[in-house]
C-alpha atoms as a PDB file:
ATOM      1  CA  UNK A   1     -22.405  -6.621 -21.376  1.00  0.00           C
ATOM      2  CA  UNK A   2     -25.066  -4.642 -23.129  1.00  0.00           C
ATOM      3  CA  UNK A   3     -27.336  -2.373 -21.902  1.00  0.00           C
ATOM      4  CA  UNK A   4     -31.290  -3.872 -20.355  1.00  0.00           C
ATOM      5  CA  UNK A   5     -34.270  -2.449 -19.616  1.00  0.00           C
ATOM      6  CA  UNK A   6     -36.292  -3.963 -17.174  1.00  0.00           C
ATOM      7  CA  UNK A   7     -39.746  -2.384 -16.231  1.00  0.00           C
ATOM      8  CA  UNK A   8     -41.404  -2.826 -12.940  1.00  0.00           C
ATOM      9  CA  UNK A   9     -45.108  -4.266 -12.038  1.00  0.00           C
ATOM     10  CA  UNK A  10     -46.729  -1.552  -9.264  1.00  0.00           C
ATOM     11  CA  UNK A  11     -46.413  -4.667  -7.349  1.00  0.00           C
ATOM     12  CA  UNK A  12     -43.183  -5.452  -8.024  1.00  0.00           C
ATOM     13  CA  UNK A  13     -41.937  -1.583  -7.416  1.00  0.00           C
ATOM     14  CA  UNK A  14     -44.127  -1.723  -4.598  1.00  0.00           C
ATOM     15  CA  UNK A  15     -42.389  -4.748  -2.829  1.00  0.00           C
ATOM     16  CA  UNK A  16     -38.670  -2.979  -3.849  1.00  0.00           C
ATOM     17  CA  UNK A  17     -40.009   0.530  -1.755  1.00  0.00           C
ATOM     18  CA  UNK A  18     -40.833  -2.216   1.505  1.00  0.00           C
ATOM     19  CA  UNK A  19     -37.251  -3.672   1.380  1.00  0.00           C
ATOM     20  CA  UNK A  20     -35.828  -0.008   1.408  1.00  0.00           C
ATOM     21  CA  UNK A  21     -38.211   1.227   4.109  1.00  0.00           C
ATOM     22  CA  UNK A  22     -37.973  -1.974   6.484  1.00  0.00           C
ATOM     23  CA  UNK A  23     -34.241  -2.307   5.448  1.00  0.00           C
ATOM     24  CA  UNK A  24     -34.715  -5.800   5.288  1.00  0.00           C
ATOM     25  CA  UNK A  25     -31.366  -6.929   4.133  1.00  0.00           C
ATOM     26  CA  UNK A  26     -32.197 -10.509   3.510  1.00  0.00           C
ATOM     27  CA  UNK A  27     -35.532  -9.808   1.760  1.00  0.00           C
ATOM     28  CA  UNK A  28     -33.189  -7.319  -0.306  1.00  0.00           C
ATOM     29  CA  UNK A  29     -30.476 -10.226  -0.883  1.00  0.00           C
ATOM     30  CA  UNK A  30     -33.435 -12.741  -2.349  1.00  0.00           C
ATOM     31  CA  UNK A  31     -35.203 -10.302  -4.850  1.00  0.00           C
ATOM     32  CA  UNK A  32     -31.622  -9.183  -6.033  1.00  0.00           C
ATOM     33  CA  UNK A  33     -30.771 -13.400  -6.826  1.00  0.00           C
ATOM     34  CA  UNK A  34     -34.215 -13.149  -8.731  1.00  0.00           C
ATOM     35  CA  UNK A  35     -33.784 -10.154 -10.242  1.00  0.00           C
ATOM     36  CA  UNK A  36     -30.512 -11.048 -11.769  1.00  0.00           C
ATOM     37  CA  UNK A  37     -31.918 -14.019 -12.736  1.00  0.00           C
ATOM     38  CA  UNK A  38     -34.414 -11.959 -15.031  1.00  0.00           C
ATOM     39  CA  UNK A  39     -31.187 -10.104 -16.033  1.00  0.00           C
ATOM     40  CA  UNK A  40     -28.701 -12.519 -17.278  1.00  0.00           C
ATOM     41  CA  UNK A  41     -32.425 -14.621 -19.311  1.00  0.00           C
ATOM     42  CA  UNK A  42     -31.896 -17.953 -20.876  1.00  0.00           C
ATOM     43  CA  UNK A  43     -29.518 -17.520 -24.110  1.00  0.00           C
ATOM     44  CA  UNK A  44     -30.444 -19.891 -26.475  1.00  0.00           C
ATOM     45  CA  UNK A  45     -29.007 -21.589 -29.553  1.00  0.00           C
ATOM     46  CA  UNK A  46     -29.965 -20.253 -32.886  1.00  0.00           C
ATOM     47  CA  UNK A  47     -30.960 -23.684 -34.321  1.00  0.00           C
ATOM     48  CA  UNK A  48     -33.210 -24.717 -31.755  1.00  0.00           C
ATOM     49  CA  UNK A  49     -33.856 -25.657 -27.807  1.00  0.00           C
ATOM     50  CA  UNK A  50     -30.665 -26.839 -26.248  1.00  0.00           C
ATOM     51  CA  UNK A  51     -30.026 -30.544 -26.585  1.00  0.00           C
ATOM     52  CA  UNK A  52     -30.753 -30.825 -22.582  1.00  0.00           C
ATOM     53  CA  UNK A  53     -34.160 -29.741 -23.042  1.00  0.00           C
ATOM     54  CA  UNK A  54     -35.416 -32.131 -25.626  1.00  0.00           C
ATOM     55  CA  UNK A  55     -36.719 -35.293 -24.869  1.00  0.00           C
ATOM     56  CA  UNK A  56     -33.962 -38.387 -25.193  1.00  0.00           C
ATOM     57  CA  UNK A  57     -33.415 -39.428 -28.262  1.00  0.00           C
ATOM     58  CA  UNK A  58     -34.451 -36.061 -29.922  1.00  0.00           C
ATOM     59  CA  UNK A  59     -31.351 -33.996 -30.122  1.00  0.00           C
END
């Protein structure tokens, strides 16, 4: 796996400092899922939009 850079909204680094300061493990558990979400993107093929993602009968 390669290396990512992900930058941080103030928001976004402000909501991370709450989690650590409440300890609020299961607000910490749900912005980890989305945040690996925004890790691992959406690979996509090379020629074009997935076949699941066209309308039927296009692809």
């Amino acid at each position: 796996m390669g290396q990512k850079v992900i930058s941080f909204s103030d928001q976004e680094q402000m909501k991370v400092e709450a989690i650590v300061i409440d300890k609020d493990g299961d607000d910490a558990l749900r912005y980890l899922a989305d945040l690996l979400d925004r890790l691992k993107g959406h690979p996509g093929h090379a020629c074009g939009p997935k076949v699941a993602e066209t309308p039927p009968g296009h692809g």
